[in-house]
Protein backbone atom coordinates (compact mmCIF):
# COMPACT_ATOMS: atom_id res chain seq x y z
CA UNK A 1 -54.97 -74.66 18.53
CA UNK A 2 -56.95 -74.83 21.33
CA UNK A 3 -57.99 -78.49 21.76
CA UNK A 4 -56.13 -79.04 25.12
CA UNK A 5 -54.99 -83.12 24.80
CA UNK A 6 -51.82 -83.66 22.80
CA UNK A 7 -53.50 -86.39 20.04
CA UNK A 8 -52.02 -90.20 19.62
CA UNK A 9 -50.13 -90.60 16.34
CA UNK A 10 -53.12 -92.38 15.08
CA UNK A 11 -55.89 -89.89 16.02
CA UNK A 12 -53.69 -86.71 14.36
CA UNK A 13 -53.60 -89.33 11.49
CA UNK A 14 -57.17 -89.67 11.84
CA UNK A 15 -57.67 -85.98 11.85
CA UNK A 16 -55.58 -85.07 9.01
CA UNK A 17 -57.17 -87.85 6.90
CA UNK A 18 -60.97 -86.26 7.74
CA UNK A 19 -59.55 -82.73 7.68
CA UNK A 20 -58.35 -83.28 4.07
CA UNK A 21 -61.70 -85.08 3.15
CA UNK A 22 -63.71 -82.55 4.11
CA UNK A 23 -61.41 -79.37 2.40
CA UNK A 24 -61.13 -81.31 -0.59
CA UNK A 25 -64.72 -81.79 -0.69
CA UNK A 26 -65.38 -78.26 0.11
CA UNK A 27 -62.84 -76.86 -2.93
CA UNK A 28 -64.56 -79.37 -5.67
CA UNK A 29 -68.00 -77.92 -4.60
CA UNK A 30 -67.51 -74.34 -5.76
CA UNK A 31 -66.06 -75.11 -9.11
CA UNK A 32 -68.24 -77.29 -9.75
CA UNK A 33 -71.38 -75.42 -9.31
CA UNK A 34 -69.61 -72.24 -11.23
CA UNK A 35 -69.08 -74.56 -14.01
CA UNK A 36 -72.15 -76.40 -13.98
CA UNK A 37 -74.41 -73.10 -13.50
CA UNK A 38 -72.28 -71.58 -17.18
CA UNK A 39 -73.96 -74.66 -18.99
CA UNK A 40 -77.20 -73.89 -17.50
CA UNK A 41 -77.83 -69.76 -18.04
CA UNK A 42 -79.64 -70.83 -21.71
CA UNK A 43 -82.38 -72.96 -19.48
CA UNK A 44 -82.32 -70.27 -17.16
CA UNK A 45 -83.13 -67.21 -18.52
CA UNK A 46 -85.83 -69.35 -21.02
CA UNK A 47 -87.40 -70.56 -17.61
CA UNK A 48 -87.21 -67.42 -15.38
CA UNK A 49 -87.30 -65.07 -18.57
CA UNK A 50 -83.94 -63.20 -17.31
CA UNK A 51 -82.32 -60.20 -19.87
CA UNK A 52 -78.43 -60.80 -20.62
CA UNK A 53 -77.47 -58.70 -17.82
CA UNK A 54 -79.17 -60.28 -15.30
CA UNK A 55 -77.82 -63.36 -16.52
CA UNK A 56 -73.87 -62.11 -16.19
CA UNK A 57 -75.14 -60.98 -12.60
CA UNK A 58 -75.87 -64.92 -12.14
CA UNK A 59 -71.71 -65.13 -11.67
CA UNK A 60 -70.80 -61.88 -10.77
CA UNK A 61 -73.08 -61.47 -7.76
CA UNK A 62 -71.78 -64.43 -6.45
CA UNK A 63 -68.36 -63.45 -7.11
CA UNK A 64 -68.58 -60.04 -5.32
CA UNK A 65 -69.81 -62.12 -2.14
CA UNK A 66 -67.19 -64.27 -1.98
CA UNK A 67 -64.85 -61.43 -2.57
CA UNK A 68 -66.23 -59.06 0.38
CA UNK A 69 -66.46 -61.99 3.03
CA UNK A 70 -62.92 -63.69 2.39
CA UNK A 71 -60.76 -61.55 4.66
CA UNK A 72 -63.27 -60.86 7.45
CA UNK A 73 -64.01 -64.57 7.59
CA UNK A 74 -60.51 -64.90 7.69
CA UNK A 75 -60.10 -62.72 10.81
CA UNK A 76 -63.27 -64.00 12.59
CA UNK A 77 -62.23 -67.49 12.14
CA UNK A 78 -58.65 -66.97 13.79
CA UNK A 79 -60.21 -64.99 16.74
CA UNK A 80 -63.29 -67.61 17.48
CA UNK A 81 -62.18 -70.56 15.52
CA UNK A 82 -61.71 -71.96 11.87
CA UNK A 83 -63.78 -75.11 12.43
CA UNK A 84 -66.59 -73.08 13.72
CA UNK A 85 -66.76 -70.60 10.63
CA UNK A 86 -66.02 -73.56 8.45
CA UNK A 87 -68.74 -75.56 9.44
CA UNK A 88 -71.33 -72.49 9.10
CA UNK A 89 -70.32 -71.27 5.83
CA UNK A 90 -70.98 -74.73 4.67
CA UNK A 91 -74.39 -74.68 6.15
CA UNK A 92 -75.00 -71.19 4.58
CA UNK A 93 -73.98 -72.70 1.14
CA UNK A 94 -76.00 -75.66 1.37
CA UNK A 95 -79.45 -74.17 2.42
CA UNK A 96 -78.68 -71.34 -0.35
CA UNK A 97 -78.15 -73.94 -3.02
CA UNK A 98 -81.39 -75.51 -1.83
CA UNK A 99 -83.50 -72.63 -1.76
CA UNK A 100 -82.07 -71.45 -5.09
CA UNK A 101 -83.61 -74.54 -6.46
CA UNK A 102 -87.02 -73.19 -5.83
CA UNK A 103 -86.66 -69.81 -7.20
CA UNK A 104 -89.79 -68.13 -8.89
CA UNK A 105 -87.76 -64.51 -10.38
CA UNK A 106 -84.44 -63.15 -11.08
CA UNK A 107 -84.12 -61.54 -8.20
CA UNK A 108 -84.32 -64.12 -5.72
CA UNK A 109 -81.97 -66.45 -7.49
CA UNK A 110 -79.27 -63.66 -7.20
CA UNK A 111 -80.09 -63.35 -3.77
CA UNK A 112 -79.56 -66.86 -3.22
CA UNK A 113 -76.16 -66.78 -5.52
CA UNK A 114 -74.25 -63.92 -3.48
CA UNK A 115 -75.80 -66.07 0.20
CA UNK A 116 -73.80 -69.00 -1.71
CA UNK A 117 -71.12 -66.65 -2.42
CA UNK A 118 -71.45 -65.41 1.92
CA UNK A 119 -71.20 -69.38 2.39
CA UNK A 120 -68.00 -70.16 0.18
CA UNK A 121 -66.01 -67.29 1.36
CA UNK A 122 -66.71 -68.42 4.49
CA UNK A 123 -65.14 -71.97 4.08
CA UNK A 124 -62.80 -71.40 1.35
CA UNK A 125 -60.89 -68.88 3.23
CA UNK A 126 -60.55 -71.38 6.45
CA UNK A 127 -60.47 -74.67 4.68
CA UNK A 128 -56.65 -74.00 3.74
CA UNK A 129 -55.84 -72.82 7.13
CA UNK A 130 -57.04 -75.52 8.61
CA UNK A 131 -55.07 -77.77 6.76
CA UNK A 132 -52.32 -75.71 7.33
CA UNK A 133 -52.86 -75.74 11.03
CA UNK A 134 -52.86 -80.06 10.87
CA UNK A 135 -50.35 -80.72 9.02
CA UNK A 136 -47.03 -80.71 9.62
CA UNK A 137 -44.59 -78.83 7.01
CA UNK A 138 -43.09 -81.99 5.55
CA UNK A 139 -46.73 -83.18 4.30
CA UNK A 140 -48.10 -79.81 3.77
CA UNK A 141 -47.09 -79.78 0.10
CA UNK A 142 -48.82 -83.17 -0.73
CA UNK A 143 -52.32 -82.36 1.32
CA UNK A 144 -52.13 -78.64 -0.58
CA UNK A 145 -51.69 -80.59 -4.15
CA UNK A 146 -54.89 -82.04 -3.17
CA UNK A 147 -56.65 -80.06 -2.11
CA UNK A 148 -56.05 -77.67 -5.33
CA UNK A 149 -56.45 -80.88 -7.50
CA UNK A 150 -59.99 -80.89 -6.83
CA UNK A 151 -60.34 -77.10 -7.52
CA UNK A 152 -59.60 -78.91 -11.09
CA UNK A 153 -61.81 -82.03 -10.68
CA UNK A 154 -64.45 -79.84 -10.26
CA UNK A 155 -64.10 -77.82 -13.04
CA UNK A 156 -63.71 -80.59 -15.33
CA UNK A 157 -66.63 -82.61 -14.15
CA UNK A 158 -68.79 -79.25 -13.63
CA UNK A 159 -69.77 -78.62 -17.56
CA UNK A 160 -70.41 -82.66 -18.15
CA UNK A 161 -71.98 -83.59 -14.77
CA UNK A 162 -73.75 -80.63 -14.97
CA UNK A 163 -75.33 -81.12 -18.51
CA UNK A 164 -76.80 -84.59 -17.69
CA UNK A 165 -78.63 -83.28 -14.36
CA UNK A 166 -80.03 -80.48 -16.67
CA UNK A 167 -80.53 -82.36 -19.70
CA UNK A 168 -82.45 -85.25 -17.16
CA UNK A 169 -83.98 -83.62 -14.77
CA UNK A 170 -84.03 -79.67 -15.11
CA UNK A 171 -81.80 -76.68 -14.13
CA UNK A 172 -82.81 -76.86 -10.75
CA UNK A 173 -81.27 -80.28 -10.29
CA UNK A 174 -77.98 -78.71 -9.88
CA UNK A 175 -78.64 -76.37 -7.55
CA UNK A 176 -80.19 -79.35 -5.69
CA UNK A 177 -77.27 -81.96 -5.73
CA UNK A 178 -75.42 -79.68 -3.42
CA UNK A 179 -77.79 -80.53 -0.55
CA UNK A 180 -76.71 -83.82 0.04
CA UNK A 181 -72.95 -83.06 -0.56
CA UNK A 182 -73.20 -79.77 1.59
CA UNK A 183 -74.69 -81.75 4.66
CA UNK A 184 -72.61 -84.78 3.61
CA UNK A 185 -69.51 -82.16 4.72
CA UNK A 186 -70.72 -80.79 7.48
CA UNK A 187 -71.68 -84.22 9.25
CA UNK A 188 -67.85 -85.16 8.50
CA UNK A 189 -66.63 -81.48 9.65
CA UNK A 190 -68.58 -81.93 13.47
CA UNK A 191 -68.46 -85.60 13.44
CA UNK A 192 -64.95 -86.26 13.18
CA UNK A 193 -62.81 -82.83 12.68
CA UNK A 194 -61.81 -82.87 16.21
CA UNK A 195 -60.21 -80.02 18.17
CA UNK A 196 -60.41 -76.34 17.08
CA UNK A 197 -58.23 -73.48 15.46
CA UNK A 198 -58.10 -70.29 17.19
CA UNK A 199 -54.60 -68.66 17.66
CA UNK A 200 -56.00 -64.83 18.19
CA UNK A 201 -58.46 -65.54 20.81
CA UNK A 202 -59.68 -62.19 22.71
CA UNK A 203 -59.26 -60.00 19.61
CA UNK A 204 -62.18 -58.11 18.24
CA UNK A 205 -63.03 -57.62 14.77
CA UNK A 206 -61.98 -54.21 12.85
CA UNK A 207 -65.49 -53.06 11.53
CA UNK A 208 -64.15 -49.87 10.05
CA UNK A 209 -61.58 -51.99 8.10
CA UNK A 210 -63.86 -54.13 6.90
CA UNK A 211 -66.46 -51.33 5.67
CA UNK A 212 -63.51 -49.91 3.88
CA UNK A 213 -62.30 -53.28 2.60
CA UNK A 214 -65.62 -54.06 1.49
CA UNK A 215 -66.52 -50.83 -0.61
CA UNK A 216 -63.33 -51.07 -2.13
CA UNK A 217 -63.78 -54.48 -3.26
CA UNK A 218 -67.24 -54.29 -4.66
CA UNK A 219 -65.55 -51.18 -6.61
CA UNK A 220 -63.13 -52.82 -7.98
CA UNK A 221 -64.61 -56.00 -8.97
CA UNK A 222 -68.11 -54.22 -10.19
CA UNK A 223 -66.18 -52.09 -12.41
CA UNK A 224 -63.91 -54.74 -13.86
CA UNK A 225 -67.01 -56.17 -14.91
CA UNK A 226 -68.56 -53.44 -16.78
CA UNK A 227 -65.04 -51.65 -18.30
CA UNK A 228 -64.47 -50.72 -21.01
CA UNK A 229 -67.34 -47.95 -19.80
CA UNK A 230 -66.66 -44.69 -17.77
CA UNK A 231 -68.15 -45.90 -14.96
CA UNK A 232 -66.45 -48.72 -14.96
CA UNK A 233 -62.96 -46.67 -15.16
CA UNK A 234 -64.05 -44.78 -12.35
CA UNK A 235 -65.10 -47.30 -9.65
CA UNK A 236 -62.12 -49.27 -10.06
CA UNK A 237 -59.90 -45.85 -9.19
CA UNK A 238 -62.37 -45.36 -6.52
CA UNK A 239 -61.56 -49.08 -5.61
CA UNK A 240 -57.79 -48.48 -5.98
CA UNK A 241 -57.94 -45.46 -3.63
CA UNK A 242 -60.11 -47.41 -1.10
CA UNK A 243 -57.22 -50.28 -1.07
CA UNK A 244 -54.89 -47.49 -0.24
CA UNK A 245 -56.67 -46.26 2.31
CA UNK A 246 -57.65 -50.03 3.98
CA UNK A 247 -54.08 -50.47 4.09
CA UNK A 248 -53.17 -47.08 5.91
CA UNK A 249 -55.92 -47.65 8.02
CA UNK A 250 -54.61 -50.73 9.01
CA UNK A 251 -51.13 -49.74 10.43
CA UNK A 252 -53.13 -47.54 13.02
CA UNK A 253 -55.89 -49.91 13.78
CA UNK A 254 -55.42 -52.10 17.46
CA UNK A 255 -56.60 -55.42 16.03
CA UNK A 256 -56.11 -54.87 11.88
CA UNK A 257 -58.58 -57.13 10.27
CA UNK A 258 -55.16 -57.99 8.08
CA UNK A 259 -51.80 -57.93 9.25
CA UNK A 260 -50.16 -55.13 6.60
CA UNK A 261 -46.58 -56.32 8.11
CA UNK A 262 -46.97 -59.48 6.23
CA UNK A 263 -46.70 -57.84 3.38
CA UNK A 264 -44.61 -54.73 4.39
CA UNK A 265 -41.87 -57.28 6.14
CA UNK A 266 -42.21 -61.10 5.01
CA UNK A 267 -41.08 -60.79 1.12
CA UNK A 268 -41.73 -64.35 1.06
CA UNK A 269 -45.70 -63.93 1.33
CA UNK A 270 -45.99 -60.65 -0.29
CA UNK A 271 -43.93 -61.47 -3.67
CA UNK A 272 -45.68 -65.04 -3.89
CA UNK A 273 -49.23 -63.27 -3.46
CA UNK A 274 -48.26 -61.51 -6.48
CA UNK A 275 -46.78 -64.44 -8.40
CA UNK A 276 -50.66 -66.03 -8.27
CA UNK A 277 -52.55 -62.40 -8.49
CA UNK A 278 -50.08 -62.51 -12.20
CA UNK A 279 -50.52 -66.12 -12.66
CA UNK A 280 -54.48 -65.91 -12.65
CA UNK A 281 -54.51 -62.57 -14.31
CA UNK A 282 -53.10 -63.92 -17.50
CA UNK A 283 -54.89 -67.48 -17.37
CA UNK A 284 -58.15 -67.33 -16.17
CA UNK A 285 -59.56 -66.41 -19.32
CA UNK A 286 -58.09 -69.09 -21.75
CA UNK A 287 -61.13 -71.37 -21.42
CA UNK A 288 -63.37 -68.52 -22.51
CA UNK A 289 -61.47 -67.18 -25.68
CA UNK A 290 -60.80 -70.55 -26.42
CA UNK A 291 -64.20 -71.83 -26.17
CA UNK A 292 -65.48 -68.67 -28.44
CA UNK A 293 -62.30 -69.23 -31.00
CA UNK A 294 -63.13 -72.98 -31.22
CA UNK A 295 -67.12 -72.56 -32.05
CA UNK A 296 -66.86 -69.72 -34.09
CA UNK A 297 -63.53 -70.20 -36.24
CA UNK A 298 -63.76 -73.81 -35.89
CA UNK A 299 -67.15 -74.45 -36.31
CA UNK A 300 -67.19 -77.07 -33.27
CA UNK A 301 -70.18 -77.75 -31.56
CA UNK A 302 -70.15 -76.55 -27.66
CA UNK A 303 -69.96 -80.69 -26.55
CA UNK A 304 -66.87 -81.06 -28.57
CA UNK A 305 -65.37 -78.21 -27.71
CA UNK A 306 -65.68 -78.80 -24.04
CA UNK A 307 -64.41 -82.29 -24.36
CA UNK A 308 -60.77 -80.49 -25.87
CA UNK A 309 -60.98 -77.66 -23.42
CA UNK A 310 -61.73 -80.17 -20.17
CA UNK A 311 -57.99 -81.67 -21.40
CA UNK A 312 -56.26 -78.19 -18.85
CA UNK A 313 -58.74 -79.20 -15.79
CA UNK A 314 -57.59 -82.86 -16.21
CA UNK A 315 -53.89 -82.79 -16.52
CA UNK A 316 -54.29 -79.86 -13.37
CA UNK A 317 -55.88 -82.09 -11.74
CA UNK A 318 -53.54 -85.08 -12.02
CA UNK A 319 -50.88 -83.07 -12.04
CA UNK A 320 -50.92 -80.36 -8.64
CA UNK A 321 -50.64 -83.23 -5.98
CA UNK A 322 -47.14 -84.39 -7.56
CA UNK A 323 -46.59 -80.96 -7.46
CA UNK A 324 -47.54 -80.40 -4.36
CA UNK A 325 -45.51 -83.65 -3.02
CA UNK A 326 -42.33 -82.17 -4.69
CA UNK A 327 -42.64 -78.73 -2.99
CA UNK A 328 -42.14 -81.29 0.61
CA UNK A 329 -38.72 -81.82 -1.20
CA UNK A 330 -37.79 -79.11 -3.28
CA UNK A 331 -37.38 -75.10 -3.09
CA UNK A 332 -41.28 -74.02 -3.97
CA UNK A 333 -39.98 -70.68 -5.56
CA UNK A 334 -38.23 -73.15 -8.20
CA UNK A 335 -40.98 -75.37 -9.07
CA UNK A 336 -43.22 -72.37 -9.10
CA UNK A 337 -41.67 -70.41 -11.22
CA UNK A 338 -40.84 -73.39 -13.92
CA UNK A 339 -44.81 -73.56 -14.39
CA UNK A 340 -45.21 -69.94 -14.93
CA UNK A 341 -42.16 -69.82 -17.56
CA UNK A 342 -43.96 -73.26 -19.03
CA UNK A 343 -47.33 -70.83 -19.23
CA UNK A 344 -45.33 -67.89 -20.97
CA UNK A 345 -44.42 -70.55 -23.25
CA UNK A 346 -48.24 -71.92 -23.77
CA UNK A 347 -49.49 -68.23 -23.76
CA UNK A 348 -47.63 -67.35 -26.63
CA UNK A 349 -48.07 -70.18 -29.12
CA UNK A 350 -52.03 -69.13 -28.70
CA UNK A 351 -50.77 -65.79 -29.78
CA UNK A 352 -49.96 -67.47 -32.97
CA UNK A 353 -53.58 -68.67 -33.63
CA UNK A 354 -55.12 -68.89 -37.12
CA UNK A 355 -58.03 -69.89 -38.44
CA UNK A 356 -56.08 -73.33 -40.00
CA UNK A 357 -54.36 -73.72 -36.51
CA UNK A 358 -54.71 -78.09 -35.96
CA UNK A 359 -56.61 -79.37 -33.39
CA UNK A 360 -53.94 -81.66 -32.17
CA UNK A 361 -51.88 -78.84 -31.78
CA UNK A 362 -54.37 -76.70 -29.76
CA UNK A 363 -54.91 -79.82 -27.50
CA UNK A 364 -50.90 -80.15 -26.94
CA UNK A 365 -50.92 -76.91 -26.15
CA UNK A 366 -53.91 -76.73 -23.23
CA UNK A 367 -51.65 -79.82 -21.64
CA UNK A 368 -48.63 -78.00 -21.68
CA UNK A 369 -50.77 -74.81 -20.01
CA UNK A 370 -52.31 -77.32 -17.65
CA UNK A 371 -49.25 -78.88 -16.70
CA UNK A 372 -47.40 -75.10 -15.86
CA UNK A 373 -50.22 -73.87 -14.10
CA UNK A 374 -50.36 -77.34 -12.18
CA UNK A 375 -46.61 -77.13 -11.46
CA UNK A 376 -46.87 -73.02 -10.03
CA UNK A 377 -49.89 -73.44 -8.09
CA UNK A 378 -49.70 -75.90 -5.13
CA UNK A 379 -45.99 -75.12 -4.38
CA UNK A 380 -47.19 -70.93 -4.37
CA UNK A 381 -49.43 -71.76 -2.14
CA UNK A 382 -47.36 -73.68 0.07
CA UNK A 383 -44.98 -71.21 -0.53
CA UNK A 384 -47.50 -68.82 1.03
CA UNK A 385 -48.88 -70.65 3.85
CA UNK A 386 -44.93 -71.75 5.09
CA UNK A 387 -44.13 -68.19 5.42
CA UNK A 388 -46.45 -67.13 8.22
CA UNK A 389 -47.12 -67.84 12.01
CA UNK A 390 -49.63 -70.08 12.64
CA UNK A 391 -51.97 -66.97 13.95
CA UNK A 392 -52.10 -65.54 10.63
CA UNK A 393 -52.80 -68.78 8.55
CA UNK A 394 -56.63 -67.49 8.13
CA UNK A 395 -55.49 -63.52 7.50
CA UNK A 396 -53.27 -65.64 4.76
CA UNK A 397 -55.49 -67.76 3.05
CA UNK A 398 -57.77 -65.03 3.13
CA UNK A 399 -55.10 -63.24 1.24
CA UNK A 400 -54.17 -65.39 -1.67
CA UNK A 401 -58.01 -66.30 -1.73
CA UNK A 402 -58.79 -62.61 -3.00
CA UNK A 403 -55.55 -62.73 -4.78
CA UNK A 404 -57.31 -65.47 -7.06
CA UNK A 405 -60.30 -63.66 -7.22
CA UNK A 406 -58.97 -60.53 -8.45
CA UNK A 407 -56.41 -62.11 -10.78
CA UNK A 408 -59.64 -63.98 -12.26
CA UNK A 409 -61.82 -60.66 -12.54
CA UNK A 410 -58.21 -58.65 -14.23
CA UNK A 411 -58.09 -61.55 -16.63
CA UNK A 412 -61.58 -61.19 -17.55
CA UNK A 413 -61.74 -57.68 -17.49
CA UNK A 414 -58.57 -57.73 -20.22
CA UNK A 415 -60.49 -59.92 -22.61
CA UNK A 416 -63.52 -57.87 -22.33
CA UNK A 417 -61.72 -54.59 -22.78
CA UNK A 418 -59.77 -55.72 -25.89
CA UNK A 419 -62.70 -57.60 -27.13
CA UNK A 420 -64.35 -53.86 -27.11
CA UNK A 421 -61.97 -52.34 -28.83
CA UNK A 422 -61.64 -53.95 -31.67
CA UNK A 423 -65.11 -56.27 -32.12
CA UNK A 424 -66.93 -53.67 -30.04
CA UNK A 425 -70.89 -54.35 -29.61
CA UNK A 426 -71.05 -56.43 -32.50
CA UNK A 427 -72.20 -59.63 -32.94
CA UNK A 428 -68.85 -62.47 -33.50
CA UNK A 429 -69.63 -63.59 -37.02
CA UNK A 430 -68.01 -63.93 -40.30
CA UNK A 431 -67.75 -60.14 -41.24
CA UNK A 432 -65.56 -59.75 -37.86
CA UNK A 433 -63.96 -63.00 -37.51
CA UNK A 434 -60.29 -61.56 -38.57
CA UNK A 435 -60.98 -58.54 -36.05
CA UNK A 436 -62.03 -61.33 -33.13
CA UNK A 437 -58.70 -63.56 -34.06
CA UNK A 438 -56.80 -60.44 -33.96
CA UNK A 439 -58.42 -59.88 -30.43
CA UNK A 440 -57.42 -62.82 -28.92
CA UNK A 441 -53.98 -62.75 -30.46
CA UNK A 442 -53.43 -59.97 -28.23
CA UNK A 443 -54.77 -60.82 -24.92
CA UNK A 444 -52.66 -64.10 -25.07
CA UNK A 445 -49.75 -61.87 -26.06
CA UNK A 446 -50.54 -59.40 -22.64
CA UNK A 447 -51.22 -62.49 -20.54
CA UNK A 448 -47.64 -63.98 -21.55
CA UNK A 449 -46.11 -60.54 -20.49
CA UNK A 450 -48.02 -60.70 -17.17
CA UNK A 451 -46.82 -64.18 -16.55
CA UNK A 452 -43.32 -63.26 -17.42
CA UNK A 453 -43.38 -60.42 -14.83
CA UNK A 454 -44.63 -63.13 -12.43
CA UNK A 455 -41.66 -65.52 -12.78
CA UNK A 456 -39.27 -62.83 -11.73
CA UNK A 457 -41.28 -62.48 -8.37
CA UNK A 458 -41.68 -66.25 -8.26
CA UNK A 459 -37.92 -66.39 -8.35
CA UNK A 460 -37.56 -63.20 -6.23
CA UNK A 461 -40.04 -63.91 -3.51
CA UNK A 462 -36.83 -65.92 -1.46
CA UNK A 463 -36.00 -69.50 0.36
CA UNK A 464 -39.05 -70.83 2.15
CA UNK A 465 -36.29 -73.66 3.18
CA UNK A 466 -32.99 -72.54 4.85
CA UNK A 467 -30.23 -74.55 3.85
């Protein structure tokens, strides 16, 4: 840290209370918008006259974005400081939001999406390290549970909030709301984040890492999203070699854009990375099976059956800062790894779906998923965050950032490949309903298996505490 006067207990009070304001503000703003932009692609492409692939570019080309910039940011931020890169990726965001609003053709609007994408990665991967930098281990936990409680918050208000702007006053309105929230958090970050975060001053950034890192990531996550295709198949081994090589390439590099020993030596870090790359691989996609199972089989309309799926959000959301409190008092690995064995239990009584299954029941059962992936996912990530030096907190948050990512891209990428298989091309309808039950059936089934793996590196991954 290189703010040179040691702070009064009430200004680091002060500080921790603005620096959590402004993070927590910062991880409701992304959710929300991806939420609230799903409920309007119908007004979108009937406004802008976009084909269906240009509207599943609408995510993924923001996704990509945020994917390439995470780690770089990461490094940048801990050689010139995380304040500084915070406070311009939220600028970047917010002027990208705005300008989106005024979009005339597809292809600016994507432009503007993967700028927004550029702006979150920016702040997402130094928001947690700069909480981590404030505060102190034994209130770490709690200020992490809130921080990923409004991760939750926002996906839960997204799909409602979101629908009322559009409904009211357009598409474009949501889009807009971020300008005022945006500048609200960047007035807060200058006016009263003081100090700054830079524990690898003098370092410069590795460019050929991060051309490697960068191809290999837009590989990967390009081809998850267009499997079960050849092409698809091939860019992600292209992506998987191009990880290889970014890591080899790292040992040898002067000033690595991402310290390989953290995973080669601290088991700690490199076991709970996996735990969430598991954890998001098998439960990212619930919402959307669940959202097509309830409509289709169910015959719900899309308002009802986003009132019963918000139910997961919401009990996250109350849920991850109690969890995140407890992890101040008790072994993370533990509490982690009871939410992932609660989510193998979850995961497989949807593998038991029919089309008579009770609504009650399917409702109990996205609170009990809410409440494991509530209890894993604040005490992983202070898992993660306790187990490095203070110079790699932005390298680490970097790190479980794209961790999330690509656990959310391999959980999509599962549905869509089984989906494939067995509905292929077809439309979901009555002829092909037993086919699409049997689809989902399975992918719950794969994402319990995945989650079970997970537990045994969530126990595995080592005390964070020493006794």
């Amino acid at each position: 840290m290189t703010a040179t006067a040691v702070p009064s207990p009430t200004a680091t009070s002060s500080l921790e209370r603005s620096a959590l304001l402004v993070a927590t503000l910062t991880s409701f703003l992304g959710p929300f918008m991806i939420s609230s932009v799903n409920v309007a692609l119908p007004a979108i492409q009937a406004d802008l006259g976009l084909t269906a692939v240009q509207l599943s570019w609408i995510a993924t080309s923001y996704l990509l974005a945020v994917a390439v910039v995470l780690l770089p940011a990461g490094k940048i931020a801990d050689i010139h400081g995380r304040k500084r890169v915070f406070a311009t990726g939220l600028i970047v965001y917010t002027l990208a939001s705005t300008a989106a609003a005024f979009v005339g053709s597809a292809a600016w609007l994507l432009a503007c999406r993967a700028i927004q994408g550029v702006g979150a990665g920016m702040f997402i991967t130094t928001g947690m390290a700069i909480l981590t930098s404030i505060f102190p281990p034994q209130r770490r936990g709690r200020a992490i549970g809130i921080y990923v409680a409004a991760v939750y918050v926002g996906l839960s208000v997204g799909p409602f909030a979101g629908g009322i702007l559009i409904q009211q006053f357009g598409w474009r309105s949501i889009f807009l709301v971020m300008l005022p929230l945006g500048m609200g958090a960047v007035a807060i970050t200058l006016a009263f984040l003081r100090g700054e975060w830079a524990d690898e001053p003098g370092q410069r950034l590795d460019i050929a890492g991060s051309l490697i890192y960068t191809v290999a990531i837009l590989a990967l996550i390009y081809g998850a999203s267009i499997l079960p295709s050849p092409a698809g198949t091939l860019l992600i081994a292209v992506g998987l070699a191009g990880l290889v090589l970014f890591f080899r390439q790292q040992r040898r590099a002067p000033h690595p854009l991402f310290e390989v020993a953290l995973f080669a030596a601290n088991r700690t870090f490199t076991f709970s990375s996996l735990a969430a790359l598991l954890n998001y691989s098998a439960t990212f996609a619930v919402t959307f099976l669940m959202s097509l199972y309830l409509q289709y089989l169910k015959g719900m309309p899309p308002r009802n059956a986003g009132m019963l799926l918000m139910t997961q959000p919401v009990v996250m959301a109350v849920f991850s800062p109690l969890a995140g409190r407890l992890s101040d008092r008790i072994e993370p690995r533990l509490l982690a790894s009871a939410g992932m064995a609660v989510t193998v239990v979850g995961m497989l009584v949807f593998s038991r779906l029919h089309p008579d299954s009770g609504l009650a029941g399917i409702g109990g059962n996205l609170v009990l998923l809410g409440f494991g992936f509530a209890l894993f996912s604040s005490p992983n990530m202070s898992a993660i965050m306790g187990s490095v030096a203070k110079e790699h907190y932005g390298i680490a948050s970097g790190a479980v950032a794209t961790m999330r990512l690509m656990g959310q891209m391999m959980s999509m990428a599962i549905a869509t490949v089984v989906l494939a298989l067995l509905v292929g091309h077809e439309t979901i309808g009555p002829a092909n309903f037993d086919r699409f039950l049997h689809s989902i059936r399975i992918v719950f089934l794969v994402s319990a298996l995945l989650c079970a793996i997970g537990v045994s590196f969530s126990l595995f991954r080592g005390r964070l505490r020493q006794q």
